[in-house]
Protein backbone atom coordinates (compact mmCIF):
# COMPACT_ATOMS: atom_id res chain seq x y z
CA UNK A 1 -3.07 -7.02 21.13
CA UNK A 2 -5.66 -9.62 22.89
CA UNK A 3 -5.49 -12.08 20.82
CA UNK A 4 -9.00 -13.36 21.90
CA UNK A 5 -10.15 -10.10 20.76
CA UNK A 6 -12.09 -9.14 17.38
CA UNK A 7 -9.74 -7.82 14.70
CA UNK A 8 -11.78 -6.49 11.38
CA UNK A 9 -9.25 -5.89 8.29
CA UNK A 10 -10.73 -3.61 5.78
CA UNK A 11 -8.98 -3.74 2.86
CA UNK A 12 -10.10 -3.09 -0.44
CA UNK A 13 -6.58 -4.35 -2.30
CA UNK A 14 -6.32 -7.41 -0.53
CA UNK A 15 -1.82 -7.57 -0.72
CA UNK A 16 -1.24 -6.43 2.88
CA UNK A 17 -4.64 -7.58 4.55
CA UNK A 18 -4.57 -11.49 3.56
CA UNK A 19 -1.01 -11.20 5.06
CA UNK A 20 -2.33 -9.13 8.38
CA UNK A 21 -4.95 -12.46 8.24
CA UNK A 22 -2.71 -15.25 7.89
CA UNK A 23 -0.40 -13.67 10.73
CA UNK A 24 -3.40 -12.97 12.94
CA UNK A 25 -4.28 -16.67 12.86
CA UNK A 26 -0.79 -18.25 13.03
CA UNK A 27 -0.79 -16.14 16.54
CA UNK A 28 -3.73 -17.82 17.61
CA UNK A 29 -6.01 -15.08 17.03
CA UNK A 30 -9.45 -16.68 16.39
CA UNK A 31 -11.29 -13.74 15.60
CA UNK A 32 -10.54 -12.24 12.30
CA UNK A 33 -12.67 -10.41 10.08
CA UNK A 34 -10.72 -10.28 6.46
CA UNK A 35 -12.91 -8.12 4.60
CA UNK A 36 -16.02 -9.55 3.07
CA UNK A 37 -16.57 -5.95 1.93
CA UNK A 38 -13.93 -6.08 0.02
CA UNK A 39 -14.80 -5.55 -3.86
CA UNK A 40 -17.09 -2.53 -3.64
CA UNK A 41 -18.87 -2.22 0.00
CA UNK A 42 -16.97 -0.78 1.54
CA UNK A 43 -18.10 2.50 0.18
CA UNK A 44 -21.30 1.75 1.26
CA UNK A 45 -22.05 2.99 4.86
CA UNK A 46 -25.01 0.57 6.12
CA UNK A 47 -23.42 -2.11 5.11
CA UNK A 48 -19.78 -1.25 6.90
CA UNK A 49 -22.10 -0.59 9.96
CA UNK A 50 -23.45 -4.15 9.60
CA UNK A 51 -19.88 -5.52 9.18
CA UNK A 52 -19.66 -3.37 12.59
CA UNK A 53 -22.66 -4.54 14.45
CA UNK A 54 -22.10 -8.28 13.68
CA UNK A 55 -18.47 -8.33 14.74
CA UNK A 56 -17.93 -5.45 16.68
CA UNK A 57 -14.00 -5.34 16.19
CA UNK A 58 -11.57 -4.49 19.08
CA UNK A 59 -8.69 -3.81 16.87
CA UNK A 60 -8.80 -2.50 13.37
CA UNK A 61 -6.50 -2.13 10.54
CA UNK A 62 -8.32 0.04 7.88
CA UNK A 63 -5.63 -0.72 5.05
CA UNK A 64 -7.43 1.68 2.34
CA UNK A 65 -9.43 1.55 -0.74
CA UNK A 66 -8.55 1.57 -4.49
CA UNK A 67 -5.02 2.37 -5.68
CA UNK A 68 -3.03 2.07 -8.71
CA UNK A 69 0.22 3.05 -10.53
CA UNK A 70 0.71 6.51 -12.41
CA UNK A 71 -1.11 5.54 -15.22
CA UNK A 72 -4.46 4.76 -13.54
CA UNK A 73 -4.32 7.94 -11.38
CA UNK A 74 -4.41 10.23 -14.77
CA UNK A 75 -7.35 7.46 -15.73
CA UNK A 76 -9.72 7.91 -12.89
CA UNK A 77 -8.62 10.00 -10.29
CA UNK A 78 -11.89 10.40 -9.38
CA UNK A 79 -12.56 7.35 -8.81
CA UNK A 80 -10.01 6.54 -7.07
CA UNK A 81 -10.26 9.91 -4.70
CA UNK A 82 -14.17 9.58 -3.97
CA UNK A 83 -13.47 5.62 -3.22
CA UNK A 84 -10.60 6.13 -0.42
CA UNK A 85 -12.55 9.04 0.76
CA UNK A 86 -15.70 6.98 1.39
CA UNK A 87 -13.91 4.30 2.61
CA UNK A 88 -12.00 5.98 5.45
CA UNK A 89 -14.91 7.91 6.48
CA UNK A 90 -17.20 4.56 6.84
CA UNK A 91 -14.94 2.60 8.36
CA UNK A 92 -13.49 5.50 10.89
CA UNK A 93 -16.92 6.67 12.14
CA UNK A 94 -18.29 3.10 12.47
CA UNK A 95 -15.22 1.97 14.35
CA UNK A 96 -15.45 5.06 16.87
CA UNK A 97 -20.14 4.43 16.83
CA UNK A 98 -19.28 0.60 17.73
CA UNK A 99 -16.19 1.31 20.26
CA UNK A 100 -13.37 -0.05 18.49
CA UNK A 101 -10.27 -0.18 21.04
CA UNK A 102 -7.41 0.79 18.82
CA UNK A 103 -7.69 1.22 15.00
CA UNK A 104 -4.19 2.05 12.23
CA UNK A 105 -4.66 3.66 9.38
CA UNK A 106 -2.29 3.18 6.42
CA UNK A 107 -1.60 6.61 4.65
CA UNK A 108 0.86 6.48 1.65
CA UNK A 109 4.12 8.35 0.47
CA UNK A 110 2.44 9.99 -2.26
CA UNK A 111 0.63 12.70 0.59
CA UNK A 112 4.34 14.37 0.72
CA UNK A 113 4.89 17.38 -0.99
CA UNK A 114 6.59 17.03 -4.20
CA UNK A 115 9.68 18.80 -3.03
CA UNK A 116 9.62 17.28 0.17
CA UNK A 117 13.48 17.39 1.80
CA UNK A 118 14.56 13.85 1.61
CA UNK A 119 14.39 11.48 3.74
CA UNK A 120 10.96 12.64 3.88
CA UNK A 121 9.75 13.18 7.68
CA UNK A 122 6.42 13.62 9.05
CA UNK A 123 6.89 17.37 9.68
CA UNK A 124 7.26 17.98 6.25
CA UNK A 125 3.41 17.25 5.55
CA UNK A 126 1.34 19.57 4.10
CA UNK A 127 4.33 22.06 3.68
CA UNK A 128 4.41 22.39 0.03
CA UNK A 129 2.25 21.15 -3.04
CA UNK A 130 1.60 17.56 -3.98
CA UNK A 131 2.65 16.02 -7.20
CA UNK A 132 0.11 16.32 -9.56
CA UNK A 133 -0.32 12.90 -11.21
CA UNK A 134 -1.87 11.91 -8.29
CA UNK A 135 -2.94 14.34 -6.71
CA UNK A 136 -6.33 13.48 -5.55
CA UNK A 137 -5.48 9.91 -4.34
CA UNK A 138 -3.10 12.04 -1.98
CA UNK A 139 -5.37 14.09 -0.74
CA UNK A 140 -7.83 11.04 0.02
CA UNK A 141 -5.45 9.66 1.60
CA UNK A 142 -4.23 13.17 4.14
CA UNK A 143 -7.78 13.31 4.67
CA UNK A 144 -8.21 9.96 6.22
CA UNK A 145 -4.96 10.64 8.19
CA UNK A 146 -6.37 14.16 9.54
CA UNK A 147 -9.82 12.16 10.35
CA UNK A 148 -8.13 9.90 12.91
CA UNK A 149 -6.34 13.24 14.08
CA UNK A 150 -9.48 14.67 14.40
CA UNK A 151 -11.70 11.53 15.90
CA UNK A 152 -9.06 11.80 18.55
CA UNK A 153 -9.09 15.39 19.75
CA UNK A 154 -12.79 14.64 19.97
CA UNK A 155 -13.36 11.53 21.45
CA UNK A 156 -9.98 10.60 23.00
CA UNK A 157 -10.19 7.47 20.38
CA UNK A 158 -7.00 5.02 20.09
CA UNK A 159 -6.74 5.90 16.07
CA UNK A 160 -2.82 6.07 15.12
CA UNK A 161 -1.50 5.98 11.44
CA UNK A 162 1.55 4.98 9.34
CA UNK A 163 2.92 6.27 6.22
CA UNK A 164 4.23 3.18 4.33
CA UNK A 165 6.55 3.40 1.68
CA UNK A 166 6.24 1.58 -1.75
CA UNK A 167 4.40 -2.03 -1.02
CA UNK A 168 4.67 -4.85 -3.11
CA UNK A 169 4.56 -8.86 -3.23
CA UNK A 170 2.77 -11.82 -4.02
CA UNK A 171 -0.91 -11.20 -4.60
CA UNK A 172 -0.08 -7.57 -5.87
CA UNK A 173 -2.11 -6.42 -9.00
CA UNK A 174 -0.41 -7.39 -12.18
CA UNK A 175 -2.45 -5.51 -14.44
CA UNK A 176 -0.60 -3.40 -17.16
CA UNK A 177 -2.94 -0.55 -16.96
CA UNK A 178 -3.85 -0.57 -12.80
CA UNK A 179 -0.87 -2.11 -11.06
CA UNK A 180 2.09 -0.21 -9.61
CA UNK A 181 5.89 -0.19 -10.51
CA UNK A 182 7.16 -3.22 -9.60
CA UNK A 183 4.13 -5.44 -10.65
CA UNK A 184 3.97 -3.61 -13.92
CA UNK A 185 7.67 -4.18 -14.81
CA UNK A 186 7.64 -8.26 -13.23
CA UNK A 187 4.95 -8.55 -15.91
CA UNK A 188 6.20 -7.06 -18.95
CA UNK A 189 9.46 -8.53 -18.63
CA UNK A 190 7.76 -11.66 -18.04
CA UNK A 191 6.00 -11.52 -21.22
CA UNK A 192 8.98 -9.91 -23.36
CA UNK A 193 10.71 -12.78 -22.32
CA UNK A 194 8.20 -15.47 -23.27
CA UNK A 195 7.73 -13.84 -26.33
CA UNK A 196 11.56 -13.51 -26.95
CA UNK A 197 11.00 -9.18 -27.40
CA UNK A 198 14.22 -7.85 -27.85
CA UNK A 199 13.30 -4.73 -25.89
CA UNK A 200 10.80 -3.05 -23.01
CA UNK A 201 9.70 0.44 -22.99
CA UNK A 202 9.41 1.94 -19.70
CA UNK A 203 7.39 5.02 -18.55
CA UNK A 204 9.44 8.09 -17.65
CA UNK A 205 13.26 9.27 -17.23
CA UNK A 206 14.31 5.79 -15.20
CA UNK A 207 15.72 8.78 -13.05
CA UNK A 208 13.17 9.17 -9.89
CA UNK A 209 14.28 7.45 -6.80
CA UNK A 210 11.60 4.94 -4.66
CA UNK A 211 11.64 2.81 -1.90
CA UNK A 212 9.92 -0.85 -1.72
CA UNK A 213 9.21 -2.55 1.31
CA UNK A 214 7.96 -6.02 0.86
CA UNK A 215 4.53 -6.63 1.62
CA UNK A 216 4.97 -9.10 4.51
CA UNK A 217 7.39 -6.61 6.14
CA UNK A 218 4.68 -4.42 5.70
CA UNK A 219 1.86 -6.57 7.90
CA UNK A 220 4.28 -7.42 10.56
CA UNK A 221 5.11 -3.78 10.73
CA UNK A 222 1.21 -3.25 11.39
CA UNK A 223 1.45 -5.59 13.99
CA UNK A 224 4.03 -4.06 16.22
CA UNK A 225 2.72 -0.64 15.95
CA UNK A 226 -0.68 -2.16 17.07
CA UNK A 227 1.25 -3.79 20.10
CA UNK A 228 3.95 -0.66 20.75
CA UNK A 229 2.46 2.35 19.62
CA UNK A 230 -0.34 4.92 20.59
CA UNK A 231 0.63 8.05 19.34
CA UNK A 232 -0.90 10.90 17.98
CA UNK A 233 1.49 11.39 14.83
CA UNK A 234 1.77 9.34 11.97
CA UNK A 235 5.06 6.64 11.63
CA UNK A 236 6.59 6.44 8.36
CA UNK A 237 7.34 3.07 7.59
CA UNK A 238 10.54 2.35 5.08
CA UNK A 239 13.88 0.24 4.78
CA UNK A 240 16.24 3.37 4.81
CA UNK A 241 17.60 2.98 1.34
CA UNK A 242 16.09 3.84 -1.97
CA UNK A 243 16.48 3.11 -5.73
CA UNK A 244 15.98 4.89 -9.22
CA UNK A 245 13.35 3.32 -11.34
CA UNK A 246 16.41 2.55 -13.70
CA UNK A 247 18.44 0.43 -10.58
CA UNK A 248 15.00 -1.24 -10.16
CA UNK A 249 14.09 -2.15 -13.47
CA UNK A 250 17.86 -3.56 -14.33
CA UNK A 251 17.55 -5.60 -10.68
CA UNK A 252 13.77 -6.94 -12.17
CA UNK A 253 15.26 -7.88 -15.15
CA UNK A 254 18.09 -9.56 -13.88
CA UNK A 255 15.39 -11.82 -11.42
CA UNK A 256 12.62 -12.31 -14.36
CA UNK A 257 15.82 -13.36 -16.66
CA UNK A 258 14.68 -10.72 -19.53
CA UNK A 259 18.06 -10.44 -21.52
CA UNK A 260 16.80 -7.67 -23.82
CA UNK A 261 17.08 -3.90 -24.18
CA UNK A 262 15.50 -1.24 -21.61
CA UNK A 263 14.06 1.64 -23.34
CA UNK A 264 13.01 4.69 -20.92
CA UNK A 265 9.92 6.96 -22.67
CA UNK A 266 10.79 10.15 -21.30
CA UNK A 267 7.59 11.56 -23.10
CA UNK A 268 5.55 9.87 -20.14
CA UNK A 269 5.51 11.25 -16.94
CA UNK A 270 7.98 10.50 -14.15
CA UNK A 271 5.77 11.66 -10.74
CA UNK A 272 7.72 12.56 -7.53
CA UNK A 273 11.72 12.95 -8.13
CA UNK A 274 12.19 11.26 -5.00
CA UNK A 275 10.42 9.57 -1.97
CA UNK A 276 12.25 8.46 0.75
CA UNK A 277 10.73 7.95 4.26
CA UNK A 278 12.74 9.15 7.21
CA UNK A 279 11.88 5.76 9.35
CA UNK A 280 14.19 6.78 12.31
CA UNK A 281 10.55 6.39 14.86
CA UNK A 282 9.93 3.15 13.63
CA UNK A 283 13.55 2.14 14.14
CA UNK A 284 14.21 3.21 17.32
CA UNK A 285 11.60 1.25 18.18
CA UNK A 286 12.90 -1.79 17.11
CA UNK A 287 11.56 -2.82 14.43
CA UNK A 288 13.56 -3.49 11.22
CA UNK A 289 12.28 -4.74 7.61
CA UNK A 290 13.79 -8.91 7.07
CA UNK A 291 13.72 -9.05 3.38
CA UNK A 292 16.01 -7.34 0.90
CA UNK A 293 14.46 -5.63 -2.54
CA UNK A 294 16.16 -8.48 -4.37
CA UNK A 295 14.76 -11.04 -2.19
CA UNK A 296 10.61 -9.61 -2.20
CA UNK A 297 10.90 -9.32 -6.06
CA UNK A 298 12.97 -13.14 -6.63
CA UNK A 299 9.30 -14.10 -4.02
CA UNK A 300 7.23 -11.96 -5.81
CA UNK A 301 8.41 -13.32 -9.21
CA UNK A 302 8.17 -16.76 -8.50
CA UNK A 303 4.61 -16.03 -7.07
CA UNK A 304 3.39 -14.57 -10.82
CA UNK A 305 5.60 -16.80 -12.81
CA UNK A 306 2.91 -19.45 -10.96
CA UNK A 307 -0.08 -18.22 -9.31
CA UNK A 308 0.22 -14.64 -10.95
CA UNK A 309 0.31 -15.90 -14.75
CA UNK A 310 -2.93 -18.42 -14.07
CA UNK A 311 -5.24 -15.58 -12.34
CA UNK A 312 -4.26 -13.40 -15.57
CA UNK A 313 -5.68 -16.45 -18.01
CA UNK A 314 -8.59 -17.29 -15.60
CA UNK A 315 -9.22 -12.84 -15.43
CA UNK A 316 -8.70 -12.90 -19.47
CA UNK A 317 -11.19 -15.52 -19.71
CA UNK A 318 -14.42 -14.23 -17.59
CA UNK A 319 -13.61 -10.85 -19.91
């Protein structure tokens, strides 16, 4: 990348994009465009174009829209389907009207099949159904991948895309009812130990297998395949190793320092049975993950235990 070049982030989550920003600038990049569309604008398609015609961005990383755990996917899928849909389709089209030089997209896990062989590899797409909690995120999220297949066939545009696994971190969404695995598990245990619970129920089986790469893994892995890759297929991005929800949630505990009882509803549902990338590409290439799953959750726990716990109050208190 030229770092004297425009760089637009459009993300609607914020975890991996204020990362992407901070890195941007610590390289000397003076140009960065953190997304002031963030909260709801993005959908809106005169308004990305003005985001567009102001900065007209050299290098974009169109990080996604809305997300959420299992639970808000059976909420408002929906919601969350039309928003990612809009989103990729605003800020794809406007980045190919206004010339952008090289855009990623971030995909997710979740557009494997269910059954997918495991370690899950990108030839494996669209060979069997999706899992059906969340279904339509997933196929928000193939779309926008097929779009930058498609914007390249027909205009020869530098649009590549990676397939991250699990992200999490400081910043994440602790939310009991929005936020994913990790961020929903810091939290409770967080809480059932403040409260001295003597137990925490946790959706599903504890038996389906994830894997987590830390969020500032994540953003520097953005940056090298903005610097080292053009490519017409989409890179999975992983750590190689994976965990059951039941290894996870013992490790969380152990890190929060919740001494009590994990209870595993089996009555909710569980979602994929496994999802582990097949991140040979990436590899090869040379890049390689720095932080351990132990490490990004003691960092991410630390993070709510401070920051986190205050933005809940100051949240609690607007409401």
């Amino acid at each position: 990348m030229d770092l004297q070049a425009s760089v637009y982030i459009a993300d609607r989550h914020g975890l991996i994009g204020s990362l992407l920003r901070d890195k941007l600038i610590q390289l000397g990049c003076e140009k960065v465009i953190s997304d002031p569309l963030r909260e709801s604008a993005l959908g809106d398609f005169k308004r990305v174009d003005g985001v567009f015609s102001r900065a007209r961005p050299d290098f974009v990383f169109l990080i996604g829209g809305a997300s959420g755990g299992i639970g808000v996917n059976q909420k408002r899928p929906a919601d969350l389907m039309l928003d990612n849909l809009l989103v990729n389709c605003h800020v794809i089209e406007n980045a190919r009207r206004h010339k952008t030089r090289k855009l990623l997209y971030l995909a997710s896990s979740c557009i494997y099949p269910k059954f997918a062989e495991q370690p899950m590899a990108v030839k494996s797409l669209m060979s069997g159904g999706l899992e059906p909690t969340n279904e339509p995120y997933a196929v928000a999220k193939l779309a926008g991948l097929y779009l930058c297949r498609a914007y390249r066939q027909q205009f020869q545009t530098k649009f590549i895309a990676a397939i991250p696994a699990n992200v999490f971190g400081p910043g994440d969404d602790f939310s009991l009812e929005d936020s994913h695995v990790i961020a929903a598990l810091i939290r409770k245990m967080h809480e059932a130990k403040i409260s001295r619970q003597r137990e925490v129920v946790i959706w599903g089986s504890g038996l389906p297998r994830r894997e987590f790469v830390f969020a500032e893994d994540m953003a520097e892995a953005c940056l090298f395949l903005m610097d080292h890759y053009d490519g017409a297929e989409p890179v999975n991005v992983g750590v190689g190793a994976d965990w059951s929800i039941r290894q996870l949630a013992e490790m969380i505990a152990e890190v929060v320092g919740f001494a009590g009882n994990l209870v595993f509803d089996s009555s909710k549902p569980d979602g994929m049975p496994a999802k582990l990338l097949d991140s040979s590409v990436l590899q090869k290439m040379g890049w390689r993950a720095k932080n351990s799953l132990r490490d990004g959750l003691l960092k991410t726990y630390q993070w709510f235990a401070h920051e986190g716990m205050k933005r809940n109050r100051d949240a609690s208190a607007i409401l």
